[in-house]
N, C-alpha and C. Protein backbone atom coordinates (compact mmCIF):
# COMPACT_ATOMS: atom_id res chain seq x y z
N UNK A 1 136.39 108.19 139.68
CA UNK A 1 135.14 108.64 140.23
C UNK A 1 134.45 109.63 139.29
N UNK A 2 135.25 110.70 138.45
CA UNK A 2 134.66 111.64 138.06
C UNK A 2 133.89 110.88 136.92
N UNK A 3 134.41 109.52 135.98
CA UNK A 3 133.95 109.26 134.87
C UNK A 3 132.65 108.22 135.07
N UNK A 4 132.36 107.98 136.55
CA UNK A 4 131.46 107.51 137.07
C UNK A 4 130.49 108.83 137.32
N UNK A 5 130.31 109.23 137.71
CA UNK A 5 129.39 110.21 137.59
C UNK A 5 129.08 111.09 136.58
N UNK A 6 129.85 111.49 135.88
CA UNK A 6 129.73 111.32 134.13
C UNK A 6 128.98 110.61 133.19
N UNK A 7 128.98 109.24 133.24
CA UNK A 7 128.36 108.43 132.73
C UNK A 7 126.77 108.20 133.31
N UNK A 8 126.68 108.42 134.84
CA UNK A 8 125.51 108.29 135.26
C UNK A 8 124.82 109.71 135.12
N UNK A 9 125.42 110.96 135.05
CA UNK A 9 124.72 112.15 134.33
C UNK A 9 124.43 111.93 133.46
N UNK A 10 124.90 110.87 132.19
CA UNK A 10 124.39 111.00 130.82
C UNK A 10 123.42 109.85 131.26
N UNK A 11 123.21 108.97 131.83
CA UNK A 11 122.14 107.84 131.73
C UNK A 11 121.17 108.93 132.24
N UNK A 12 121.18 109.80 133.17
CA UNK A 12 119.91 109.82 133.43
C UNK A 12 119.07 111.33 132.83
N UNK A 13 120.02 112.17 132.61
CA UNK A 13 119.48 113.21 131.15
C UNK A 13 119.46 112.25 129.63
N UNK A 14 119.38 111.02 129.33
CA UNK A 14 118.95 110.77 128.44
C UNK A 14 117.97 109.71 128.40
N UNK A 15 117.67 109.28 129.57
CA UNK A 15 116.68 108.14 129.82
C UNK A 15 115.02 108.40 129.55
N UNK A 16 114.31 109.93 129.84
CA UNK A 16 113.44 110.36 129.12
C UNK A 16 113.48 109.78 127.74
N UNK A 17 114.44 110.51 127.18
CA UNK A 17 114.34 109.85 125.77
C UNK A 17 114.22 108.77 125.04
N UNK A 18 114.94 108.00 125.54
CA UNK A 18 114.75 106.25 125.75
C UNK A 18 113.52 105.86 126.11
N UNK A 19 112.88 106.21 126.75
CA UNK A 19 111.75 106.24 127.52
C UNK A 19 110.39 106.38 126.52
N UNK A 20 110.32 107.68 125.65
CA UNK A 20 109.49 108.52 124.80
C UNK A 20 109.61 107.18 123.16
N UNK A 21 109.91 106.08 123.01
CA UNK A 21 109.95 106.24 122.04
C UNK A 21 108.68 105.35 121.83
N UNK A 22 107.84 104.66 121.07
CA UNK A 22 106.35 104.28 120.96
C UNK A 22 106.41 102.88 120.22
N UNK A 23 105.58 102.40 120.76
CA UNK A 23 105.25 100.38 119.90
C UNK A 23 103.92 101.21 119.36
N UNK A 24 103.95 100.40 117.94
CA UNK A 24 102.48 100.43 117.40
C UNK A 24 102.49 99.03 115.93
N UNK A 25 101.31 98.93 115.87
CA UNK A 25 101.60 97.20 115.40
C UNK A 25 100.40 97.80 113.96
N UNK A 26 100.92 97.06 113.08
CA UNK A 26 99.87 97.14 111.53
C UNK A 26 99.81 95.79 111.27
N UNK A 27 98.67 95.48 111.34
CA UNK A 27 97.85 94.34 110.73
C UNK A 27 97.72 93.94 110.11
N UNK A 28 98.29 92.63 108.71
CA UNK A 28 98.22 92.22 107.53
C UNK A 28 96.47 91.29 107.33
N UNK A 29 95.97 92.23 107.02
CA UNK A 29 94.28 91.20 106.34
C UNK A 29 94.03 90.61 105.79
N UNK A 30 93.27 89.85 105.07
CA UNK A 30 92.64 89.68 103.99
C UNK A 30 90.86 89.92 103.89
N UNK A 31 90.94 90.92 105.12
CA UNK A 31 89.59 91.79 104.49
C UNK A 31 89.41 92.57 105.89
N UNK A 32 89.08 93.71 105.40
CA UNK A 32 89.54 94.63 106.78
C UNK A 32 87.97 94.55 107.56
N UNK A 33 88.65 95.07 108.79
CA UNK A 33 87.73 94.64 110.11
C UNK A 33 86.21 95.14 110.14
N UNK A 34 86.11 95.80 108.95
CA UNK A 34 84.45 96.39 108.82
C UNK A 34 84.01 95.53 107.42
N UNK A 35 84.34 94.84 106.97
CA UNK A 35 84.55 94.28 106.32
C UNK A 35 84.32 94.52 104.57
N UNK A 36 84.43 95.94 104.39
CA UNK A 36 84.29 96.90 103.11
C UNK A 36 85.08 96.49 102.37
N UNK A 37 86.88 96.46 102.88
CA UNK A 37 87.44 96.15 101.66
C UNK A 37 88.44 94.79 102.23
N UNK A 38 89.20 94.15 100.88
CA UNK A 38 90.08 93.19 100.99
C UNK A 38 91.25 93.59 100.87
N UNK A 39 92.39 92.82 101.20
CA UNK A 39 93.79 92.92 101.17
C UNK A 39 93.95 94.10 101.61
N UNK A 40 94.08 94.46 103.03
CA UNK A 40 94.46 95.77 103.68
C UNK A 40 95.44 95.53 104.90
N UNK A 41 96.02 96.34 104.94
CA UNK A 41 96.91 97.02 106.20
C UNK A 41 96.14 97.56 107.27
N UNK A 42 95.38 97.72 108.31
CA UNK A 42 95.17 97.91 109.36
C UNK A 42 96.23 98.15 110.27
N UNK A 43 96.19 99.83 111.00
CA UNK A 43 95.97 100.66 110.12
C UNK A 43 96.57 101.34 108.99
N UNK A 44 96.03 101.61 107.91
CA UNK A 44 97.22 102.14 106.23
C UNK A 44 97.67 103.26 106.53
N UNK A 45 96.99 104.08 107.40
CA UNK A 45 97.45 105.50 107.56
C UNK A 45 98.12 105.60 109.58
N UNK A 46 99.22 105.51 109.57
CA UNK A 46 99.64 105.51 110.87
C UNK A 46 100.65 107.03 110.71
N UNK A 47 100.34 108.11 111.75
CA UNK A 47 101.36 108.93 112.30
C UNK A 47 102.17 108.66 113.62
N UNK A 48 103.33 108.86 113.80
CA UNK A 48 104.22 108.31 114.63
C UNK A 48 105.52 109.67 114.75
N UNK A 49 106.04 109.06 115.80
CA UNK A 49 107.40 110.30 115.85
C UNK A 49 108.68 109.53 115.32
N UNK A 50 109.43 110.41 115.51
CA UNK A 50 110.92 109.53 115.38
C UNK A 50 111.60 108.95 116.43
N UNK A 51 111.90 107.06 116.45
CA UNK A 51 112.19 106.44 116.89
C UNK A 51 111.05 105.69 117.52
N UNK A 52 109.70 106.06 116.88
CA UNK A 52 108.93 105.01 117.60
C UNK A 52 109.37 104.13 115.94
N UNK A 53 108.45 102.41 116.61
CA UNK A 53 108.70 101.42 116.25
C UNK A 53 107.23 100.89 115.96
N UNK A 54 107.63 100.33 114.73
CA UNK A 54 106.39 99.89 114.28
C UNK A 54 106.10 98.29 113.88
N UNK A 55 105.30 97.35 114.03
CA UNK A 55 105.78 96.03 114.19
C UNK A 55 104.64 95.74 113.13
N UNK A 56 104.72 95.02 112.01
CA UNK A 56 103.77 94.51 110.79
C UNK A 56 103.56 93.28 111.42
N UNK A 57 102.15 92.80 111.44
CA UNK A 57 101.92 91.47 111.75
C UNK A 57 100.72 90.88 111.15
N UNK A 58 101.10 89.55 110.42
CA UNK A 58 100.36 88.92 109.57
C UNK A 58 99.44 88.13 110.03
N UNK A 59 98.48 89.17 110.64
CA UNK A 59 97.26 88.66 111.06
C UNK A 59 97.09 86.88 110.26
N UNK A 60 96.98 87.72 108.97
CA UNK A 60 96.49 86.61 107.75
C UNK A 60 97.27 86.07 106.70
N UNK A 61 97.49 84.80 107.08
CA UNK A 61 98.75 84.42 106.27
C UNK A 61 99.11 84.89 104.51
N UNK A 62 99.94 84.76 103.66
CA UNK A 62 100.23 85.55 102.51
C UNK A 62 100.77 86.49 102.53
N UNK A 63 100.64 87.25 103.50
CA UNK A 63 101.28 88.75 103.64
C UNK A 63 102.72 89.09 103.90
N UNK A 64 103.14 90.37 103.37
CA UNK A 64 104.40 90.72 103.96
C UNK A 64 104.31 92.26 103.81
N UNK A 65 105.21 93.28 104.72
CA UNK A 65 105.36 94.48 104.42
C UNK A 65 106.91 95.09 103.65
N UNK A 66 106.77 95.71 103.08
CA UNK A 66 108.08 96.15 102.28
C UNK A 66 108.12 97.49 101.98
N UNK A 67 109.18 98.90 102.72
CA UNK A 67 109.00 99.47 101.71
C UNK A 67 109.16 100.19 100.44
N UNK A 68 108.33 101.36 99.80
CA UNK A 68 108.93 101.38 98.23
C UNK A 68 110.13 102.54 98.16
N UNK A 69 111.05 101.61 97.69
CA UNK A 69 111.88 102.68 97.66
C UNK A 69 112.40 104.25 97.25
N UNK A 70 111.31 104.19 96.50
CA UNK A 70 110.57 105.16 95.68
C UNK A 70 110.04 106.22 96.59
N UNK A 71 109.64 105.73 97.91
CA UNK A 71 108.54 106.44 98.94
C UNK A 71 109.15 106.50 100.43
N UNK A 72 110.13 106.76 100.43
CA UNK A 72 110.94 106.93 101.87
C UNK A 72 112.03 107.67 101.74
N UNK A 73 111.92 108.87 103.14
CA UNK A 73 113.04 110.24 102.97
C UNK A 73 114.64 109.76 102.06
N UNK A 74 114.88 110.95 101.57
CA UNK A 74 116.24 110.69 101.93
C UNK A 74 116.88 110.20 102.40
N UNK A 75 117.86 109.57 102.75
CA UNK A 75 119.02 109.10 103.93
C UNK A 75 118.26 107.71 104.57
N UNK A 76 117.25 107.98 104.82
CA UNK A 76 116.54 106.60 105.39
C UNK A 76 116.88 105.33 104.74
N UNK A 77 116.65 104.49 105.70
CA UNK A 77 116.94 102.73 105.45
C UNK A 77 115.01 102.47 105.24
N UNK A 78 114.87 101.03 104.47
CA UNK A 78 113.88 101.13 104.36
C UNK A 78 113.61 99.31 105.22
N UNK A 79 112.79 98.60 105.04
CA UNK A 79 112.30 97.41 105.30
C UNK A 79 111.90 96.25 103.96
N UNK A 80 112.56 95.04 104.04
CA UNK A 80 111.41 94.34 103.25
C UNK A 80 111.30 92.88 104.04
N UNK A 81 110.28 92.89 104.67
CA UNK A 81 109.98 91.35 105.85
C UNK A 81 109.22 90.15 104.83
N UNK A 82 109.21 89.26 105.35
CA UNK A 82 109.07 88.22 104.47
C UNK A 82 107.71 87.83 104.51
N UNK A 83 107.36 86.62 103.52
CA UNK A 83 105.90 86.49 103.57
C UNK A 83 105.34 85.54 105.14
N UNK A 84 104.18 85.95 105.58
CA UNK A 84 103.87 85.47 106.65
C UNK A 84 104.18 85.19 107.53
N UNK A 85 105.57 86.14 107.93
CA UNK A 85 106.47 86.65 108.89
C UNK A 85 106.74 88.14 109.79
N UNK A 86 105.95 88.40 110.43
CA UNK A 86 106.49 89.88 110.71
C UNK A 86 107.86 90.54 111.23
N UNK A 87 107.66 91.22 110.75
CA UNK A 87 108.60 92.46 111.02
C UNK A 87 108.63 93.60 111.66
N UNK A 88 109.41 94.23 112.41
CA UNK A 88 109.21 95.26 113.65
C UNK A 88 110.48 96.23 112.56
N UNK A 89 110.05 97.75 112.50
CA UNK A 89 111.31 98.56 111.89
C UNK A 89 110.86 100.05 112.83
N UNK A 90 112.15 100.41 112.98
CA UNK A 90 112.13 101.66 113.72
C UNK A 90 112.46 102.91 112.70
N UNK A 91 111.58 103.69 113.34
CA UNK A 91 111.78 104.69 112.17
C UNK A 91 112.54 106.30 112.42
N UNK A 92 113.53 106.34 112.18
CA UNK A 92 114.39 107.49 112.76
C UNK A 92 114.49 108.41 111.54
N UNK A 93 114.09 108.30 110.50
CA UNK A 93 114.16 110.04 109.61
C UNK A 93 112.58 110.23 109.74
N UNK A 94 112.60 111.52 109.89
CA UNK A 94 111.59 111.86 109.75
C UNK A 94 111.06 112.31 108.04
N UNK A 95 109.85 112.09 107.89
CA UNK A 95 109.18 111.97 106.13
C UNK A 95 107.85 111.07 106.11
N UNK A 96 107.19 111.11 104.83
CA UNK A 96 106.55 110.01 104.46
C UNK A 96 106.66 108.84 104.14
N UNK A 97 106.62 107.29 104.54
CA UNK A 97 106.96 106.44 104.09
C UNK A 97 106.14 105.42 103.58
N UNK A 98 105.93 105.48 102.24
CA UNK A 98 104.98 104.58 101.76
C UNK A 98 105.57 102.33 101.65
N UNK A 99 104.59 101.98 101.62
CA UNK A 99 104.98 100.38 101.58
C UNK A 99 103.78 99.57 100.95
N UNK A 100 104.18 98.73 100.59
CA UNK A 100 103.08 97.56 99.89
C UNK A 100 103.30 96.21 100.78
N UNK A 101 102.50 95.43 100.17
CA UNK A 101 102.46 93.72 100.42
C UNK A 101 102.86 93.80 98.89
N UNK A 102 103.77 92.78 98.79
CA UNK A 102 104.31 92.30 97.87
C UNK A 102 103.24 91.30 96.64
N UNK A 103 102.54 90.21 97.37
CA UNK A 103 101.96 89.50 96.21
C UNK A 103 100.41 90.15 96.47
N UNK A 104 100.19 91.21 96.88
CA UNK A 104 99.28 91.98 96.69
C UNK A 104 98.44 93.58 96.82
N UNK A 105 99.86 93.83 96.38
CA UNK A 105 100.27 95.41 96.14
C UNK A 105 99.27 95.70 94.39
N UNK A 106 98.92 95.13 93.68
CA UNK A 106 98.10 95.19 92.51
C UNK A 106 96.74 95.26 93.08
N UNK A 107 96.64 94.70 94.19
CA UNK A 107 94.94 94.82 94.78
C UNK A 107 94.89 96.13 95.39
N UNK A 108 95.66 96.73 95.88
CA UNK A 108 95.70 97.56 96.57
C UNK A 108 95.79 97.29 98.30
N UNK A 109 96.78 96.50 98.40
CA UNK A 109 97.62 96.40 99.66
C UNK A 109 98.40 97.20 100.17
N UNK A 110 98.69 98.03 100.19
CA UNK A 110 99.28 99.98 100.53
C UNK A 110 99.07 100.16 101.66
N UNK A 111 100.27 100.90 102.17
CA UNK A 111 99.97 101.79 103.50
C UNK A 111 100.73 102.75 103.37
N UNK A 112 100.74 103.89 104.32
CA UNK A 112 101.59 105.15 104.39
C UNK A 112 101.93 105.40 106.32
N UNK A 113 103.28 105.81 106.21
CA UNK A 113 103.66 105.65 107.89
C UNK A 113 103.77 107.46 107.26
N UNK A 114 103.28 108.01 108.78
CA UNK A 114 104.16 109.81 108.87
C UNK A 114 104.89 109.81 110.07
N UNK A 115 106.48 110.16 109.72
CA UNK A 115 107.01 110.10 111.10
C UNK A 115 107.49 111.51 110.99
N UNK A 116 106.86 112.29 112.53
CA UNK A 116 107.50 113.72 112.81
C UNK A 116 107.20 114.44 111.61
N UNK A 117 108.12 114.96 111.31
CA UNK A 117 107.49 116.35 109.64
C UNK A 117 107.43 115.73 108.60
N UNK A 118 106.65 114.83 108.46
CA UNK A 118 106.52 113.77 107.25
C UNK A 118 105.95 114.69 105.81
N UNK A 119 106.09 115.60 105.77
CA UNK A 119 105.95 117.04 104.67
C UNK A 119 107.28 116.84 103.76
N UNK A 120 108.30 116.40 104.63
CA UNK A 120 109.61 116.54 103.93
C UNK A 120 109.86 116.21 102.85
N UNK A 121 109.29 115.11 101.96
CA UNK A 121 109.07 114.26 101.15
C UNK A 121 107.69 114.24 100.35
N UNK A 122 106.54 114.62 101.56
CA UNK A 122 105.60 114.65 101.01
C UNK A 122 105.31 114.83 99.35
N UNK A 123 105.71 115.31 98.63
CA UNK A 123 105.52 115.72 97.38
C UNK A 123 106.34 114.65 96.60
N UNK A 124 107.34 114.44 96.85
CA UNK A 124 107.69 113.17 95.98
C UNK A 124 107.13 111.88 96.28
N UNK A 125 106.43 111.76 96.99
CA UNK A 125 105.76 110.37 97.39
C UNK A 125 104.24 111.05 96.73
N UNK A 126 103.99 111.43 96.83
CA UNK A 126 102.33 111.80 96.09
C UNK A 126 102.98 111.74 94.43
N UNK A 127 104.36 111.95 93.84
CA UNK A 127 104.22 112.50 92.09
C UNK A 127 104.37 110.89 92.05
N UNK A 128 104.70 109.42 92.94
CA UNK A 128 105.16 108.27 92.87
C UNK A 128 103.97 107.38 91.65
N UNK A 129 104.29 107.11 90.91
CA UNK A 129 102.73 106.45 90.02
C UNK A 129 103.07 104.88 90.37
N UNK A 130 101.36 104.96 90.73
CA UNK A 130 101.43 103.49 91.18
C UNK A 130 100.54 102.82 90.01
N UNK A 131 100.05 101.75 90.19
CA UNK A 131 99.79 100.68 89.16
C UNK A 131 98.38 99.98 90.06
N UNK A 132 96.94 99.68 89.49
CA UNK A 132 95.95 98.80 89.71
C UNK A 132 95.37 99.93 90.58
N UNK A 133 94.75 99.23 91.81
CA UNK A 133 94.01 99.63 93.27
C UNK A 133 94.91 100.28 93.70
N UNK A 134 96.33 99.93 93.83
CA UNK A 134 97.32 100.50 94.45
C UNK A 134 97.18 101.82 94.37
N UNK A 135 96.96 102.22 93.38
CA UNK A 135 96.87 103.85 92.77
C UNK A 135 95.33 104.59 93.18
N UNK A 136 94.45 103.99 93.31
CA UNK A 136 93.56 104.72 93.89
C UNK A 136 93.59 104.67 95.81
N UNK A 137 94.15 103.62 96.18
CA UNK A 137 93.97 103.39 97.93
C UNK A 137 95.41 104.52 98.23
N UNK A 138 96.17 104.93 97.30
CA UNK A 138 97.45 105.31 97.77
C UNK A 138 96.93 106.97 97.80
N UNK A 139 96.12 107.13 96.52
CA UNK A 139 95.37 108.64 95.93
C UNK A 139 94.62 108.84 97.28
N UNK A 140 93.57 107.79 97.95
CA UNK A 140 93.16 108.43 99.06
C UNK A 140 93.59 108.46 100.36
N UNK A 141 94.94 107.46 100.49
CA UNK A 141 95.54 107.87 102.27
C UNK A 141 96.39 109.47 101.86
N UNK A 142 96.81 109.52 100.62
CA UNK A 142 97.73 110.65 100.70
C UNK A 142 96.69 111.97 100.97
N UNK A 143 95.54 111.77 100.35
CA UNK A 143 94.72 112.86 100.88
C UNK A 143 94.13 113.21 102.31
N UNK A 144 94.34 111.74 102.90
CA UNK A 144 93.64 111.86 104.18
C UNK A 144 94.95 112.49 104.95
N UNK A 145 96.52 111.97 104.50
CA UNK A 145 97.66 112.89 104.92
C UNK A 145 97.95 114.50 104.85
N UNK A 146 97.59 114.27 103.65
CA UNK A 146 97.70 115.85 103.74
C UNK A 146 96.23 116.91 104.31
N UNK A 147 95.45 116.06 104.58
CA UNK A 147 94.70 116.83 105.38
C UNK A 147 95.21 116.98 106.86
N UNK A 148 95.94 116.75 107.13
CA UNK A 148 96.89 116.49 108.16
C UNK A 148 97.83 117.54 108.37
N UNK A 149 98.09 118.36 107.47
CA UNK A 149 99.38 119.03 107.28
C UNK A 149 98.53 120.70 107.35
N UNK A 150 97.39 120.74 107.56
CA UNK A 150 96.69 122.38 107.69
C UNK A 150 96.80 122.36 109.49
């Protein structure tokens, strides 16, 4: 009896938590919804907590999300989903986590996830040198991030 009520004390002081954690979905393009630029992530700049879940979906076929390994905390696991396949990854360290599309990461196919104190890292993901568009779309979500951080 006692390990029955034990177990149902822990289901239900931890079920909030279970409860709290968040769906949010990024959009693979081939020309974003105002129609300014091509090959984008919708949205590139997503903040989130830890243990929400984030689901990439290829609106538009070609696409895939991956990310750089270069651009995700410490200790963290990262993602690489396939082309014109999505992928759902949950994100439990908290940091910055940058990612590309693979056959069009040179156009500037980039996004940046912030989960919880995404500062942690912050600075090694901004010194990261990228290559093409990549390097200017990456120059301006990191700014729109760290405007984030005052």
């Amino acid at each position: 009896m006692t390990i029955r009520y034990t177990i149902l004390g822990l289901t239900l002081a931890l079920a909030p938590f279970a409860a709290s954690a968040d769906d949010f979905e990024v959009r693979m393009l081939n020309v974003s919804s105002g129609g300014e630029k091509t090959m984008v992530f919708e949205p590139a700049l997503l903040k989130i907590a830890p243990g929400d879940t984030v689901t990439f979906v290829p609106t538009d076929r070609g696409h895939n999300s991956t990310s750089m390994e270069a651009m995700i905390p410490a200790g963290a696991a990262g993602w690489d989903g396939a082309i014109s396949e999505p992928v759902t990854f949950t994100f439990a360290v908290e940091g910055t986590y940058g990612y590309i599309c693979e056959p069009h990461y040179g156009l500037g196919m980039v996004g940046l996830i912030l989960v919880g104190d995404f500062e942690r890292n912050f600075d090694v993901v901004r010194d990261v040198r990228q290559r093409g568009r990549a390097a200017k779309r990456f120059d301006d979500l990191l700014e729109q991030a760290g405007a984030m951080t005052n």
